[in-house]
C-alpha atoms as a PDB file:
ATOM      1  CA  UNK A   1       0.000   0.000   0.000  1.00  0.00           C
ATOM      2  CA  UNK A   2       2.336   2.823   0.946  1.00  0.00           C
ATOM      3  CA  UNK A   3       5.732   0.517  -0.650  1.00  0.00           C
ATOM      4  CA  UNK A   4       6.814   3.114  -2.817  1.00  0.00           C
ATOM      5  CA  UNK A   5       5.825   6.235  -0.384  1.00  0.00           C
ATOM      6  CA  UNK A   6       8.390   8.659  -0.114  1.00  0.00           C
ATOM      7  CA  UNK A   7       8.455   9.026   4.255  1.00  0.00           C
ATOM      8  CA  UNK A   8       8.715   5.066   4.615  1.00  0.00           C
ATOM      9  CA  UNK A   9      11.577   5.826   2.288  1.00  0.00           C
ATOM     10  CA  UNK A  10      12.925   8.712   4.034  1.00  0.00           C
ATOM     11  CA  UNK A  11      12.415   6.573   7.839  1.00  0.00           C
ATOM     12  CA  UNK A  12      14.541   3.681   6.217  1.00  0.00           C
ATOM     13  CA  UNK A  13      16.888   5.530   5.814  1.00  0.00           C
ATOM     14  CA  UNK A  14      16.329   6.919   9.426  1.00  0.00           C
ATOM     15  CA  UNK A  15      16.745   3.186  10.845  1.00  0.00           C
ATOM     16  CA  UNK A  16      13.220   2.911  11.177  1.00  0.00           C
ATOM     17  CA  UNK A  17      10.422   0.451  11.014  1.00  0.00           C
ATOM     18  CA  UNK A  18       7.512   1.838  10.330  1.00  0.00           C
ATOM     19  CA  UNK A  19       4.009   1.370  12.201  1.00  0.00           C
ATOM     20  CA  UNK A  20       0.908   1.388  10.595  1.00  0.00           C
ATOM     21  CA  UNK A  21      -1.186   1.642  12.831  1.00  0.00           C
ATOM     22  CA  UNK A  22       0.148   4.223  16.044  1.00  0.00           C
ATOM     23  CA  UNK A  23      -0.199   3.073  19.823  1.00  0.00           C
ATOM     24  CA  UNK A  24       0.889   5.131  23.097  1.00  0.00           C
ATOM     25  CA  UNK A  25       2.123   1.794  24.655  1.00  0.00           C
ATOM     26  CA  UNK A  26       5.305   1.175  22.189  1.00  0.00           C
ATOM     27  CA  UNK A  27       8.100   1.958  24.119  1.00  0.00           C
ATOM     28  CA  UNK A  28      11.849   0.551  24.528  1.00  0.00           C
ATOM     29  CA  UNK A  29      13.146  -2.299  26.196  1.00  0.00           C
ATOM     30  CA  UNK A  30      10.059  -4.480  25.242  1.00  0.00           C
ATOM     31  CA  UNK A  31      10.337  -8.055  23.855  1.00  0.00           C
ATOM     32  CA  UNK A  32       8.930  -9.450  20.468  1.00  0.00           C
ATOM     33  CA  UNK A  33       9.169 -12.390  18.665  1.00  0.00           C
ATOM     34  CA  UNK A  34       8.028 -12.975  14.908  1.00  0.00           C
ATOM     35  CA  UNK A  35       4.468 -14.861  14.011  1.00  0.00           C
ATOM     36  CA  UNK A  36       4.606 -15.788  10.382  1.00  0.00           C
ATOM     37  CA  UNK A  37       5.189 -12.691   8.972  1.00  0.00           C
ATOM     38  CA  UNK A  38       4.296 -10.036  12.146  1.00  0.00           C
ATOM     39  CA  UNK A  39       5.831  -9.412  15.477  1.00  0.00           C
ATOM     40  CA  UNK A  40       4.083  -9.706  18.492  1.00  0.00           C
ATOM     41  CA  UNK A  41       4.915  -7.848  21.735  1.00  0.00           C
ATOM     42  CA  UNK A  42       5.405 -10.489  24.714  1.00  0.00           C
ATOM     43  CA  UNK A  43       6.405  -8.024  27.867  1.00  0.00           C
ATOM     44  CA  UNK A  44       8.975  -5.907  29.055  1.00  0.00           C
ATOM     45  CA  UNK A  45      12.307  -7.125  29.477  1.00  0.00           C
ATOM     46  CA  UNK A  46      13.217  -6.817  33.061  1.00  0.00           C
ATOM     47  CA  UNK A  47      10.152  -9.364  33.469  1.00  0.00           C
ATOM     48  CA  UNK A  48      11.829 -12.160  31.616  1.00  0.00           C
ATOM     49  CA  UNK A  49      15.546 -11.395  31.974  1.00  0.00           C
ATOM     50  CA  UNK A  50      16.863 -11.538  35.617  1.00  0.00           C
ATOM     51  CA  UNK A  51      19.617  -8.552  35.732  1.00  0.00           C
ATOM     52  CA  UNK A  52      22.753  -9.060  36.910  1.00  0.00           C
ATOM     53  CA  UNK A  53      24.464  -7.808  40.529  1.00  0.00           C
ATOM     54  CA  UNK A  54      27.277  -5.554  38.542  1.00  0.00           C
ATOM     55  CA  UNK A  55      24.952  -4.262  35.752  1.00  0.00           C
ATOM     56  CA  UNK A  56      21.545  -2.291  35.756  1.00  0.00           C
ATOM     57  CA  UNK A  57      18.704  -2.346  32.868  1.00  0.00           C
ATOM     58  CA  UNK A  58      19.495   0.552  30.413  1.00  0.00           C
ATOM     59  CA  UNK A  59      18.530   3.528  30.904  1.00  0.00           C
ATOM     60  CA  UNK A  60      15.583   4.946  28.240  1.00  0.00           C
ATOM     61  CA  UNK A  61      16.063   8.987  27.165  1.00  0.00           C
ATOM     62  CA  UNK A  62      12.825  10.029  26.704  1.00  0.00           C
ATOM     63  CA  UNK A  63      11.514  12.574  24.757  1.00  0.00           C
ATOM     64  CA  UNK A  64      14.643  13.867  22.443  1.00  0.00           C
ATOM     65  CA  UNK A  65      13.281  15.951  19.535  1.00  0.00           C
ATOM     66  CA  UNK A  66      13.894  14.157  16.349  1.00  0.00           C
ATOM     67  CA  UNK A  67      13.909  17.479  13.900  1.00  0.00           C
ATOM     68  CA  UNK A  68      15.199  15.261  11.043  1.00  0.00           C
ATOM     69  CA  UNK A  69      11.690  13.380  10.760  1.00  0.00           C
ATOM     70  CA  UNK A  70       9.245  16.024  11.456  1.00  0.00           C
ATOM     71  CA  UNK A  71       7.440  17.875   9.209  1.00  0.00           C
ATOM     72  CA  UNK A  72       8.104  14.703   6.734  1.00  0.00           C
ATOM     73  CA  UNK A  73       5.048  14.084   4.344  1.00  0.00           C
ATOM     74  CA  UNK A  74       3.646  10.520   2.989  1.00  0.00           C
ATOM     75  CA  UNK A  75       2.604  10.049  -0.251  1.00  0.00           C
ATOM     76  CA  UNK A  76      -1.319  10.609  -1.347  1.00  0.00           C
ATOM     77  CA  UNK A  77      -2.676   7.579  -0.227  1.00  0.00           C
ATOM     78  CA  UNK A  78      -5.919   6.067  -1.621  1.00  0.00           C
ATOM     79  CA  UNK A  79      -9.720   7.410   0.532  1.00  0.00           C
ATOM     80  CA  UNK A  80     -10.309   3.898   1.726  1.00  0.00           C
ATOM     81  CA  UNK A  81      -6.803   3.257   2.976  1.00  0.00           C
ATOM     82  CA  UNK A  82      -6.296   7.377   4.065  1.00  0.00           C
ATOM     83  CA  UNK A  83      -9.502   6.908   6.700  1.00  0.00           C
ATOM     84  CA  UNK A  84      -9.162   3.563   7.857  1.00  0.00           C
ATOM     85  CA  UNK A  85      -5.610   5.246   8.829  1.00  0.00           C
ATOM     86  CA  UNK A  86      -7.115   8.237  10.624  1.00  0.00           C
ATOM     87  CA  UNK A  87     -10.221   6.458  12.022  1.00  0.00           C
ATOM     88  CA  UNK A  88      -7.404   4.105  13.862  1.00  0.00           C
ATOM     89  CA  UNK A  89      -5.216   7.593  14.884  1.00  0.00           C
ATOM     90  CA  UNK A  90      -8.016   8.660  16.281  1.00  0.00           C
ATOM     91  CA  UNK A  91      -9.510   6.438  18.177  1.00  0.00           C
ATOM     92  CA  UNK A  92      -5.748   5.491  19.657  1.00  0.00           C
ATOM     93  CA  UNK A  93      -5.870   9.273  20.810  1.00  0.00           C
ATOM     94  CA  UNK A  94      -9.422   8.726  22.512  1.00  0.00           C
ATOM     95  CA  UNK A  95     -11.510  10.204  20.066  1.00  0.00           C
ATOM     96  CA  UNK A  96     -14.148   8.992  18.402  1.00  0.00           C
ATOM     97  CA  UNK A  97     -13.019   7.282  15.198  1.00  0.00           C
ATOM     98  CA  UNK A  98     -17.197   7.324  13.530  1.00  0.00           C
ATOM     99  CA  UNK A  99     -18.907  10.029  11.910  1.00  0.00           C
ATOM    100  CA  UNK A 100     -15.862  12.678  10.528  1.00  0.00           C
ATOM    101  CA  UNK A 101     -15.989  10.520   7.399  1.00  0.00           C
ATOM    102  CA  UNK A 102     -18.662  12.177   5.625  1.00  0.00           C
ATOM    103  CA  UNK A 103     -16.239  15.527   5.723  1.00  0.00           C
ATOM    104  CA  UNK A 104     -14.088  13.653   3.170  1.00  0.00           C
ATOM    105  CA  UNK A 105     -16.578  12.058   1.001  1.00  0.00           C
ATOM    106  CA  UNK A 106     -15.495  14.054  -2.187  1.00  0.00           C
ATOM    107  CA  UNK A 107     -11.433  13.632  -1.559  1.00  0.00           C
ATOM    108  CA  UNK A 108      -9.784  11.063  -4.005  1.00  0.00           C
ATOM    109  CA  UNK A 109      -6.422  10.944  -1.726  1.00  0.00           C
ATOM    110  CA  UNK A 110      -5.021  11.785   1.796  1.00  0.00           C
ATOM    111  CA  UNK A 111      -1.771  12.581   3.062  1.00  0.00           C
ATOM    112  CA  UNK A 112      -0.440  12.389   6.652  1.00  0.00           C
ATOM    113  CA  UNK A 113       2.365  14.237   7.936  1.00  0.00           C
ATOM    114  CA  UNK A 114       4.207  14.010  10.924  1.00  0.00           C
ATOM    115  CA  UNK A 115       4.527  17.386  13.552  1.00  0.00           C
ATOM    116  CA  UNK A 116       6.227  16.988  16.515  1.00  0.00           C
ATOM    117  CA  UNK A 117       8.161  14.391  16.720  1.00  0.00           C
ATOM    118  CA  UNK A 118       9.849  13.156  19.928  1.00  0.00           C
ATOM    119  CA  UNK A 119      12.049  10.039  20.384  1.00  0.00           C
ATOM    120  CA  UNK A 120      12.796   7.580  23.062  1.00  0.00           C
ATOM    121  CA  UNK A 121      15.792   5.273  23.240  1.00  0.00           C
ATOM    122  CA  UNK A 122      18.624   2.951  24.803  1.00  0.00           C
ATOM    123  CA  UNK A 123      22.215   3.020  24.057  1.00  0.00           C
ATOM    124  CA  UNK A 124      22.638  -0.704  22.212  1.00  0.00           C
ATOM    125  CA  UNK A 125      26.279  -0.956  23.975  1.00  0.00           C
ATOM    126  CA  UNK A 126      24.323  -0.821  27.694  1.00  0.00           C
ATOM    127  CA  UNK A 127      21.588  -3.453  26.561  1.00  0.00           C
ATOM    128  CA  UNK A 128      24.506  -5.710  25.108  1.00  0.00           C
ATOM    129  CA  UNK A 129      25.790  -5.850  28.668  1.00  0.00           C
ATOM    130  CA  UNK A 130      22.848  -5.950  30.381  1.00  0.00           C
ATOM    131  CA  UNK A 131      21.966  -9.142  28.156  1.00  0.00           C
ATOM    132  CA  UNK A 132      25.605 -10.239  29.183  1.00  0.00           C
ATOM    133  CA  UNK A 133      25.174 -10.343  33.003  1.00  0.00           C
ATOM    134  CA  UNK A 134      21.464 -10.856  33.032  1.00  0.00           C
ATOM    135  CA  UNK A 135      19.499 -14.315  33.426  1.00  0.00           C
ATOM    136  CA  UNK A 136      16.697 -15.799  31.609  1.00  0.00           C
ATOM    137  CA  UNK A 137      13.890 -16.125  34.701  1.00  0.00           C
ATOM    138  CA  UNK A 138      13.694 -19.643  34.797  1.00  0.00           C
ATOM    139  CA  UNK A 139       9.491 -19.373  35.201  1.00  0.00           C
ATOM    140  CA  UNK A 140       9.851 -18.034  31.361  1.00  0.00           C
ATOM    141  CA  UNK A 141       9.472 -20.930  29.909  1.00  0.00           C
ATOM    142  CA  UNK A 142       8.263 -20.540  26.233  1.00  0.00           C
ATOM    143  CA  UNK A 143      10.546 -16.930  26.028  1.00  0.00           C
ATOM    144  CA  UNK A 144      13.306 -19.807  26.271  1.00  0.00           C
ATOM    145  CA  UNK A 145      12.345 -22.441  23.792  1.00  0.00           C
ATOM    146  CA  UNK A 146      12.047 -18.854  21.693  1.00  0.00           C
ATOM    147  CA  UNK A 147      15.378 -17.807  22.329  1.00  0.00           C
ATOM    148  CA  UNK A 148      17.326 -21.086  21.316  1.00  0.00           C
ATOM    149  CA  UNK A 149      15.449 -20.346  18.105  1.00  0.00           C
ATOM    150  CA  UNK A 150      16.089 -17.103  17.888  1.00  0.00           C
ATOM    151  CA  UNK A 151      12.981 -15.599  17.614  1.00  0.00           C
ATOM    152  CA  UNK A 152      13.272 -12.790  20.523  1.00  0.00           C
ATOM    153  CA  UNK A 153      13.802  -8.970  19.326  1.00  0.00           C
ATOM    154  CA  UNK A 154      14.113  -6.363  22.023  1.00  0.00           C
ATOM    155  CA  UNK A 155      13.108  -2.819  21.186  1.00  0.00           C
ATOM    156  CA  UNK A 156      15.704  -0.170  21.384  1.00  0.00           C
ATOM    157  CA  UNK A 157      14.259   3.324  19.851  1.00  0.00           C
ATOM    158  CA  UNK A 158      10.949   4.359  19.085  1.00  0.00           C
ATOM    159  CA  UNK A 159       9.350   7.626  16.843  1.00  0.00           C
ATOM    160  CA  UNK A 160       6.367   9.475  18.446  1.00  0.00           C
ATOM    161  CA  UNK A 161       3.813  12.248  17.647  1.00  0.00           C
ATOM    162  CA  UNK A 162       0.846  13.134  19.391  1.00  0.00           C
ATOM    163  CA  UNK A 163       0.015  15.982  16.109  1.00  0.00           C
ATOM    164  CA  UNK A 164      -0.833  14.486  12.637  1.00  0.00           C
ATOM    165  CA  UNK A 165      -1.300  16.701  10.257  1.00  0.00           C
ATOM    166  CA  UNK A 166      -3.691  15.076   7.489  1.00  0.00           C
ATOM    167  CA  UNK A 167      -4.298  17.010   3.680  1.00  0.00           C
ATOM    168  CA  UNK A 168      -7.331  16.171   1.579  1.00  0.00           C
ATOM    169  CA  UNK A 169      -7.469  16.287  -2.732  1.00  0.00           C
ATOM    170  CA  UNK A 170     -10.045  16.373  -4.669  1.00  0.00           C
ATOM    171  CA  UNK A 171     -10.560  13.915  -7.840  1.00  0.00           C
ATOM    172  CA  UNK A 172      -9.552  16.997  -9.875  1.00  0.00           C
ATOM    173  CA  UNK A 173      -6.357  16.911  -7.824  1.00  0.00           C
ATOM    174  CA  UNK A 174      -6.914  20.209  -6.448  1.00  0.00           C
ATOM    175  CA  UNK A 175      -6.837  21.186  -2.766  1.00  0.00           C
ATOM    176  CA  UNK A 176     -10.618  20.076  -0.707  1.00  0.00           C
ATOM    177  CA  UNK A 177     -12.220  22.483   1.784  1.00  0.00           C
ATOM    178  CA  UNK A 178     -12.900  20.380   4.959  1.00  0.00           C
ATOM    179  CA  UNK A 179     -14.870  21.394   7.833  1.00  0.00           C
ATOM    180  CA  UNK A 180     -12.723  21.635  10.909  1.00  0.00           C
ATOM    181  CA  UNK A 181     -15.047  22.400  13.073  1.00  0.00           C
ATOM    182  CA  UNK A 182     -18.045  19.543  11.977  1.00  0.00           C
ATOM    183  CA  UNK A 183     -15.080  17.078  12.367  1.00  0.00           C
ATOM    184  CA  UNK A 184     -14.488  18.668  15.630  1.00  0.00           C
ATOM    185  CA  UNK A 185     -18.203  17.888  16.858  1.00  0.00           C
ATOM    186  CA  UNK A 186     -17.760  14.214  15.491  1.00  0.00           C
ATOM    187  CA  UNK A 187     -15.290  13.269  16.949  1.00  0.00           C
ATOM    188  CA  UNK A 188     -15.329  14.890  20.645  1.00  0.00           C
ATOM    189  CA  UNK A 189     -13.411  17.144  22.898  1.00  0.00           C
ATOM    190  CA  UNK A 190     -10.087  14.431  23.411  1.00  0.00           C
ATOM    191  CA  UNK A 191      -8.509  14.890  20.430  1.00  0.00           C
ATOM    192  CA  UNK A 192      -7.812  18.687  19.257  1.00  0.00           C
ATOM    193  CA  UNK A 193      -8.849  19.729  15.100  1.00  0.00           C
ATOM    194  CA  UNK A 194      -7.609  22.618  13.698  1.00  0.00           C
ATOM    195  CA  UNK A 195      -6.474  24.092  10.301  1.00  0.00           C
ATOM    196  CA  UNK A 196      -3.089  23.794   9.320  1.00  0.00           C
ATOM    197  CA  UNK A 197      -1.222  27.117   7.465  1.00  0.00           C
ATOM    198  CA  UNK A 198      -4.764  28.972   7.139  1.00  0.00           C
ATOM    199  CA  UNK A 199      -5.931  25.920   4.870  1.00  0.00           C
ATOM    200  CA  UNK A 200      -8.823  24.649   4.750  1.00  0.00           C
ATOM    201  CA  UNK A 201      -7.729  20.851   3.008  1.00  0.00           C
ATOM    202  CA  UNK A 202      -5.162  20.423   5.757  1.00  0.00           C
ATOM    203  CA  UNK A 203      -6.295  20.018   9.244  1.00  0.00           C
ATOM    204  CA  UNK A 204      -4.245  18.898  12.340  1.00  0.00           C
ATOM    205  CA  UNK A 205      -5.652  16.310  14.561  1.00  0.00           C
ATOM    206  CA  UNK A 206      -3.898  16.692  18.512  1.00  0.00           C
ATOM    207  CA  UNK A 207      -4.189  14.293  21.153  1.00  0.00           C
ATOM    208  CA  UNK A 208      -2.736  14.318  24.663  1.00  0.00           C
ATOM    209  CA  UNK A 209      -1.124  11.306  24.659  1.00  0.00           C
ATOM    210  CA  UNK A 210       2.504  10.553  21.600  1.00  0.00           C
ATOM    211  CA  UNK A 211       1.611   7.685  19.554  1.00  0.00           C
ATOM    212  CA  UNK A 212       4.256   5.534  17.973  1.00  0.00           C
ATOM    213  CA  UNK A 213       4.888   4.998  14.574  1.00  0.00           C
ATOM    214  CA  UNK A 214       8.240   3.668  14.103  1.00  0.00           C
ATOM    215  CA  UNK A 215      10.724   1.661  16.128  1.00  0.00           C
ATOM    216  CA  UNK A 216      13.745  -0.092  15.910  1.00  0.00           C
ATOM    217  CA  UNK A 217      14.759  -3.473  17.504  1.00  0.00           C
ATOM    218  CA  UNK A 218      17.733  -5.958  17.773  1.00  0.00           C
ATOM    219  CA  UNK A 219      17.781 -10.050  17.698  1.00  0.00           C
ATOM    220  CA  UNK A 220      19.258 -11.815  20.287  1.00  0.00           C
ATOM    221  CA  UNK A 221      21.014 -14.750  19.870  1.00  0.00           C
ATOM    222  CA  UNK A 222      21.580 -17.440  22.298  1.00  0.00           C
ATOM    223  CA  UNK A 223      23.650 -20.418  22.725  1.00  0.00           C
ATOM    224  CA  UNK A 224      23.437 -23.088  24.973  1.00  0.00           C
ATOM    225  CA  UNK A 225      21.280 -20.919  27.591  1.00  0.00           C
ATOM    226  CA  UNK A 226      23.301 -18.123  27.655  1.00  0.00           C
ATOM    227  CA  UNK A 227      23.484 -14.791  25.460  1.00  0.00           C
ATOM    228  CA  UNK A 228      25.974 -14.714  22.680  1.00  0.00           C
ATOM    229  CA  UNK A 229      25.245 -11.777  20.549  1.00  0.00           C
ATOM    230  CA  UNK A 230      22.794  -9.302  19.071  1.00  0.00           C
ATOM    231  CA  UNK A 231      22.075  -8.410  15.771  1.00  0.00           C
ATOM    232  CA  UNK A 232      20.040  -4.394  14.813  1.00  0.00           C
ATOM    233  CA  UNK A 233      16.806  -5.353  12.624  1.00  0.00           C
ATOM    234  CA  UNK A 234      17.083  -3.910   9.480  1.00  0.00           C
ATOM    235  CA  UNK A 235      13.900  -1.703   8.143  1.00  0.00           C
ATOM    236  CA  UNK A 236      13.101  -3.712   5.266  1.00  0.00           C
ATOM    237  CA  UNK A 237      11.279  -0.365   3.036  1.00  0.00           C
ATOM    238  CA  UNK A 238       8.972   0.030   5.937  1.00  0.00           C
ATOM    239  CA  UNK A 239       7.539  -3.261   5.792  1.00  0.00           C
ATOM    240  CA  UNK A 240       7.976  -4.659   9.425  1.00  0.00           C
ATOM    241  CA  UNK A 241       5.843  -3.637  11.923  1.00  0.00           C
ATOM    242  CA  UNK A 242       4.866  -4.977  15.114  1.00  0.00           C
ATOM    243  CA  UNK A 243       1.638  -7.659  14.810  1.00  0.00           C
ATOM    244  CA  UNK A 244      -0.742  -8.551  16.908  1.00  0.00           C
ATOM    245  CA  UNK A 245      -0.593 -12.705  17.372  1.00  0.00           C
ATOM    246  CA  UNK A 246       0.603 -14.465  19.850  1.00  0.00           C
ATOM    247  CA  UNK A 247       1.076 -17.866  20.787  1.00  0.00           C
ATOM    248  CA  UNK A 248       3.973 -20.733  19.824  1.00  0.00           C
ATOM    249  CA  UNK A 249       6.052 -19.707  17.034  1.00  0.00           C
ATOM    250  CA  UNK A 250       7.889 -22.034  14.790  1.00  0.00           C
ATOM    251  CA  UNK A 251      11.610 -22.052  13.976  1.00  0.00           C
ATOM    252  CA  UNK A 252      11.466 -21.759  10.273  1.00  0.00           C
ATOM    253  CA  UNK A 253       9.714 -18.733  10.278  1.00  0.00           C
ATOM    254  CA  UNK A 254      12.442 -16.873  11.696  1.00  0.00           C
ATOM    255  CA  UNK A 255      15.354 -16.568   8.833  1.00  0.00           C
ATOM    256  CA  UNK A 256      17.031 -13.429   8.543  1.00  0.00           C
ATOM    257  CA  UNK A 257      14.800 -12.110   5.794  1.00  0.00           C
ATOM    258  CA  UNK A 258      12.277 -10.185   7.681  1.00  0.00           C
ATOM    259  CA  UNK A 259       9.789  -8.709   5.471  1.00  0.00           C
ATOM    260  CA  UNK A 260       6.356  -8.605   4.909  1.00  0.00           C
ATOM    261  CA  UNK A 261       4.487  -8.940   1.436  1.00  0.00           C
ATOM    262  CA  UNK A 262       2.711  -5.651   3.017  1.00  0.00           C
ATOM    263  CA  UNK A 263       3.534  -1.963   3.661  1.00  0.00           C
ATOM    264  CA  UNK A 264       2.430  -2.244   6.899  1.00  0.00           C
ATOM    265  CA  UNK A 265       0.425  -4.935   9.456  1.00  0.00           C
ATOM    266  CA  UNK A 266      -1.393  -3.610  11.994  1.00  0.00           C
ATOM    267  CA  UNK A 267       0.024  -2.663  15.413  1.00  0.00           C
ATOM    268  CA  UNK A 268      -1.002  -5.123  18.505  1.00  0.00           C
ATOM    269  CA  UNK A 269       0.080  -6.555  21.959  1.00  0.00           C
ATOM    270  CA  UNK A 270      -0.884  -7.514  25.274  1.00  0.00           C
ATOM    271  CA  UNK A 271      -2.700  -5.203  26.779  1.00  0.00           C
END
């Protein structure tokens, strides 16, 4: 869907995966292994890996302005895909993701941009020794059988924007008047609509709350119980994301091609 777009491009080169589908509740240090062709969040790290006396769990900057990715633009997407998009943003920043629909009727395409943006991270040196002093709790039973497969990522950096600035064309490929203020009573008082650079086809939509919609991770490897060596996951054109299946996983599926036939897959977890 968005293979060719020109920000999945430009977050590549970044180091990033992106996410199709933003969530507040991305954030480093968690653990993911791979489902067929989607990752699946399992928990936070500290849960399954016992640290060490000598060495503490990394410490996570938060909130670091990333300059070089805001204000990047996607591609004009298609109306069905563009909406299903922003009905998801929305409702992930509590608004109501029914009724602001009929505002965009007459548009052909949408783009998103991203305002804003703030990252959070872990230096991969500190994890590396964290993983080298730390123990696999031995309750963790299926994270083990997982890592002698190696099928366990850990996140290390995430991309987040609580502003999404979203530009409507018509058919004619001009610019479409939308109705700020008629989205605004669709969609309730949690998520803030306004119009972007006095026009009227480009509105930004403001939550409270930074969603996530790119990350980067590393593989562990493990031999004979105990951790060998990492390896950074590669952002394959944007076309890993984080899925959301869980249950066993089986060793074939996890070769080191990691791509999906997909732009994205949508964004899940545990809760």
């Amino acid at each position: 869907m968005w293979c060719n777009d020109p920000v999945l491009t430009y977050l590549r080169a970044s180091g990033y995966n992106a996410v199709r589908l933003p969530k507040a509740d991305i954030r480093p240090l968690q653990i993911m292994t791979q489902a067929g062709r989607d990752l699946s969040r399992l928990g936070e790290l500290a849960t399954v890996f016992v640290p060490g006396n000598q060495v503490p769990l990394p410490r996570i900057t938060a909130d670091v302005r990333a300059a070089a990715i805001t204000g990047q633009r996607t591609g004009d997407l298609s109306l069905g895909i563009g909406l299903s998009i922003l009905g998801n943003i929305l409702g992930a920043m509590g608004g109501s993701p029914l009724g602001f629909e009929e505002q965009y009727r007459r548009a052909k395409t949408i783009a998103f941009e991203f305002q804003d943006v703030l990252g959070d991270s872990v230096e991969v040196a500190e994890l590396d020794k964290y993983l080298g002093a730390a123990d696999v709790n031995p309750f963790s039973r299926h994270v083990a059988e997982l890592l002698d497969s190696d099928a366990i990522y850990v996140t290390t950096a995430t991309i987040k924007s609580k502003k999404f600035v979203v530009e409507a064309r018509a058919s004619t490929g001009g610019a479409l008047d939308v109705s700020a203020p008629a989205i605004q009573d669709a969609i309730g008082t949690n998520v803030k609509v306004s119009q972007q650079g006095g026009s009227t086809s480009k509105l930004a939509y403001e939550g409270t709350i930074p969603l996530v919609f790119g990350f980067q991770a590393v593989r562990l490897y493990y031999r004979d119980g105990r951790y060998s060596a990492f390896r950074i996951l590669p952002p394959e054109g944007g076309l890993v994301a984080m899925g959301g299946r869980s249950g066993s996983a089986n060793a074939d599926d996890f070769v080191d091609r990691f791509v999906t036939e997909r732009a994205f897959v949508r964004l899940g977890g545990d809760g």
